[in-house]
C-alpha atoms as a PDB file:
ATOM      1  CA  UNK A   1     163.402  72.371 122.199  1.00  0.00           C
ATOM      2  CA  UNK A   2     166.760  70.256 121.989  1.00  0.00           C
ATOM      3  CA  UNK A   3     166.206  69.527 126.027  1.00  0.00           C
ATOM      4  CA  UNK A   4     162.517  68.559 125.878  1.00  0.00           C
ATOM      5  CA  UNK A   5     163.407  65.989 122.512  1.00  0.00           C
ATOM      6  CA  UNK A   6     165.936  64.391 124.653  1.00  0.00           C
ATOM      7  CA  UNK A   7     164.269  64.357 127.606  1.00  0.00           C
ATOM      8  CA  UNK A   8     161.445  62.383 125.160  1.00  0.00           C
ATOM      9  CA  UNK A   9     164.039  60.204 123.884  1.00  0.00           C
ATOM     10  CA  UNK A  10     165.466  59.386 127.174  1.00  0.00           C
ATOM     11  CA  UNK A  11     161.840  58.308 128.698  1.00  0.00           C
ATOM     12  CA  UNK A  12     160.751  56.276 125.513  1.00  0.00           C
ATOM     13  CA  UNK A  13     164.140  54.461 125.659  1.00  0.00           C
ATOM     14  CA  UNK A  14     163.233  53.662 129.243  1.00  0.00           C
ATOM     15  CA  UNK A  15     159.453  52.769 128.385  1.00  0.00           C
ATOM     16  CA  UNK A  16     160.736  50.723 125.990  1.00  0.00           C
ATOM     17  CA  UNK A  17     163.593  48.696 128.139  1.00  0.00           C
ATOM     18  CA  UNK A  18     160.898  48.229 130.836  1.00  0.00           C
ATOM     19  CA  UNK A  19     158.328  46.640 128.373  1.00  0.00           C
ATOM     20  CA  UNK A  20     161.452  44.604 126.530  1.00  0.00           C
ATOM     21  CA  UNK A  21     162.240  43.369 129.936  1.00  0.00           C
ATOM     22  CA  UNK A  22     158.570  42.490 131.428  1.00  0.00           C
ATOM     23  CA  UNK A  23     158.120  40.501 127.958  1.00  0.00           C
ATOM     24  CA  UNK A  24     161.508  38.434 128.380  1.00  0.00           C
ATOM     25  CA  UNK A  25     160.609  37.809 132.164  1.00  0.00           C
ATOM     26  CA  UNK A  26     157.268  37.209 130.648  1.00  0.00           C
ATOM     27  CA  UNK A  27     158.272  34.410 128.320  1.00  0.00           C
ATOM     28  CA  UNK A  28     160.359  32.314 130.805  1.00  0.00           C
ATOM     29  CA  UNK A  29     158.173  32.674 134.131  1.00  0.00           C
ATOM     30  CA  UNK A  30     156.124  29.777 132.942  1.00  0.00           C
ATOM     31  CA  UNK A  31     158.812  27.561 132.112  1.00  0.00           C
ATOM     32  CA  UNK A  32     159.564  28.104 136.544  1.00  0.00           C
ATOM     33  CA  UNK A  33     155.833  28.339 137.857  1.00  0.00           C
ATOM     34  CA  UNK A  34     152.612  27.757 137.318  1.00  0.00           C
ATOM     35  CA  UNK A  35     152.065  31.506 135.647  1.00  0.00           C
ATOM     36  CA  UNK A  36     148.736  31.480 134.616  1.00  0.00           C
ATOM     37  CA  UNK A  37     147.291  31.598 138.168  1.00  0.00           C
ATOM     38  CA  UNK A  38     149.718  34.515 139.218  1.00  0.00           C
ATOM     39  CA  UNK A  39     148.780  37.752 139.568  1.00  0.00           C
ATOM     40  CA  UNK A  40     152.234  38.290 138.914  1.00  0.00           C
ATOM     41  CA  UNK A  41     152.143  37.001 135.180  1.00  0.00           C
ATOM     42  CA  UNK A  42     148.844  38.902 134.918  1.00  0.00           C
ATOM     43  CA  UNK A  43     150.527  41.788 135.478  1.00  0.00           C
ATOM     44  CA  UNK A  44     153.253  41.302 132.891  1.00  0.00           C
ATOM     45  CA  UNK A  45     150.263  39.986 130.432  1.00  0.00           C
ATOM     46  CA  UNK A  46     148.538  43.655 131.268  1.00  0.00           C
ATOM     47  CA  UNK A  47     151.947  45.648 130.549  1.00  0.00           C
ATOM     48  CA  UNK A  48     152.881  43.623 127.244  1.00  0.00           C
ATOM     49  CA  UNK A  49     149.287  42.521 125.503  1.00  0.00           C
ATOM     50  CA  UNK A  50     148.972  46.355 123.935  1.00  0.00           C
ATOM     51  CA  UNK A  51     152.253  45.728 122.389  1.00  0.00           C
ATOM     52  CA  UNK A  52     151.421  42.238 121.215  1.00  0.00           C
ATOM     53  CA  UNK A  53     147.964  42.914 120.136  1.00  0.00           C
ATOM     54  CA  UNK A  54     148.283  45.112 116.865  1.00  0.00           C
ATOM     55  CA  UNK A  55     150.716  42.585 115.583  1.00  0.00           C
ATOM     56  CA  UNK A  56     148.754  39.625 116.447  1.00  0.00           C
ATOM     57  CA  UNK A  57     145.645  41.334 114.388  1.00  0.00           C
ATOM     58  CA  UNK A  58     147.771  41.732 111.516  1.00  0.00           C
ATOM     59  CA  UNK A  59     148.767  38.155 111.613  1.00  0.00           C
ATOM     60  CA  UNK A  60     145.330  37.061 111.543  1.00  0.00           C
ATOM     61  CA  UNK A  61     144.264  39.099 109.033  1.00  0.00           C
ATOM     62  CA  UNK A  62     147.250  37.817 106.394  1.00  0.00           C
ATOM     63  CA  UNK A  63     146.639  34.257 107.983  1.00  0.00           C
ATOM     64  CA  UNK A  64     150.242  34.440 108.595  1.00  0.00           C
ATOM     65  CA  UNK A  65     152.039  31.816 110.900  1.00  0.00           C
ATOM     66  CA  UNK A  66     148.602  30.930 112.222  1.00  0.00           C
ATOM     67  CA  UNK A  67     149.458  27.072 112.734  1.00  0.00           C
ATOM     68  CA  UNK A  68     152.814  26.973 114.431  1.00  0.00           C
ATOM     69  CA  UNK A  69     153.184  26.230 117.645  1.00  0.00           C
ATOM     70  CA  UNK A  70     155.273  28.962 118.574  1.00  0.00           C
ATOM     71  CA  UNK A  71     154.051  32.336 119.310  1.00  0.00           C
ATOM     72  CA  UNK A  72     155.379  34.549 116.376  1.00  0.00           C
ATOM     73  CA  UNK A  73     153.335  37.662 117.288  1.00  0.00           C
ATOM     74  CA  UNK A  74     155.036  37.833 120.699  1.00  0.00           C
ATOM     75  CA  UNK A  75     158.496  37.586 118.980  1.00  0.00           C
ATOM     76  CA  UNK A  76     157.807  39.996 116.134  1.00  0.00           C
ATOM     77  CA  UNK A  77     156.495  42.392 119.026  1.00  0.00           C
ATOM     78  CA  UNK A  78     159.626  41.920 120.653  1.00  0.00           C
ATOM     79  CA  UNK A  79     161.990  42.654 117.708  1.00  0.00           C
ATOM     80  CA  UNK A  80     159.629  45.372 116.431  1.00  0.00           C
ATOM     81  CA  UNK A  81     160.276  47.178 120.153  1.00  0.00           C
ATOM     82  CA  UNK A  82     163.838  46.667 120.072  1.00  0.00           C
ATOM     83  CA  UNK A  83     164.172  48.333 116.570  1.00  0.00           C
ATOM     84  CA  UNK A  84     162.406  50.965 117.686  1.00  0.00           C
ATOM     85  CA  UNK A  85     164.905  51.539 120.829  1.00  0.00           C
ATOM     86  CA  UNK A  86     167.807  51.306 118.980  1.00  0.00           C
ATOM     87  CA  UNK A  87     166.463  53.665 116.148  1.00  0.00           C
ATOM     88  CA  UNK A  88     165.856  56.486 118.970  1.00  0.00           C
ATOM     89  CA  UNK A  89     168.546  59.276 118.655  1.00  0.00           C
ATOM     90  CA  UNK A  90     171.750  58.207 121.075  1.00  0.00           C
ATOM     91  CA  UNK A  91     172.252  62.138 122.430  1.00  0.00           C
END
């Protein structure tokens, strides 16, 4: 049993660092290219949206940081992952 939970722990920590990773390449491709017409960035979109998602519903639904410019859902997504890696049992 101890095997298999670390074996879980070791592939959620690595699902995890992939998605943290697509989401900061994510953020800063645009700021180089013209992402929205690469399949590239659709890619990333497609790996990171069903992280994004749930926390951008809840942000609509409390009308919270609705009218700033900056893309809070995305970043709470982000920290909300990270929390989550760092919370996983270091075996």
């Amino acid at each position: 049993m101890e095997l298999f939970l670390y074996i879980f722990a070791r592939f959620l920590g690595i699902l995890l660092d992939a998605v943290s990773l697509c989401m900061i390449v994510r953020m800063f491709l645009p700021l180089f290219t013209n992402a929205e017409d690469s399949k590239f960035y659709m890619f990333l979109a497609f790996i990171t949206e069903p992280f994004i998602i749930p926390v951008r519903f809840i942000f609509a639904k409390l009308n919270f940081l609705q009218d700033t410019p900056i893309d809070w859902a995305f970043t709470a997504s982000y920290l909300i992952i990270t929390l989550v890696r760092f919370m996983l049992p270091v075996l």
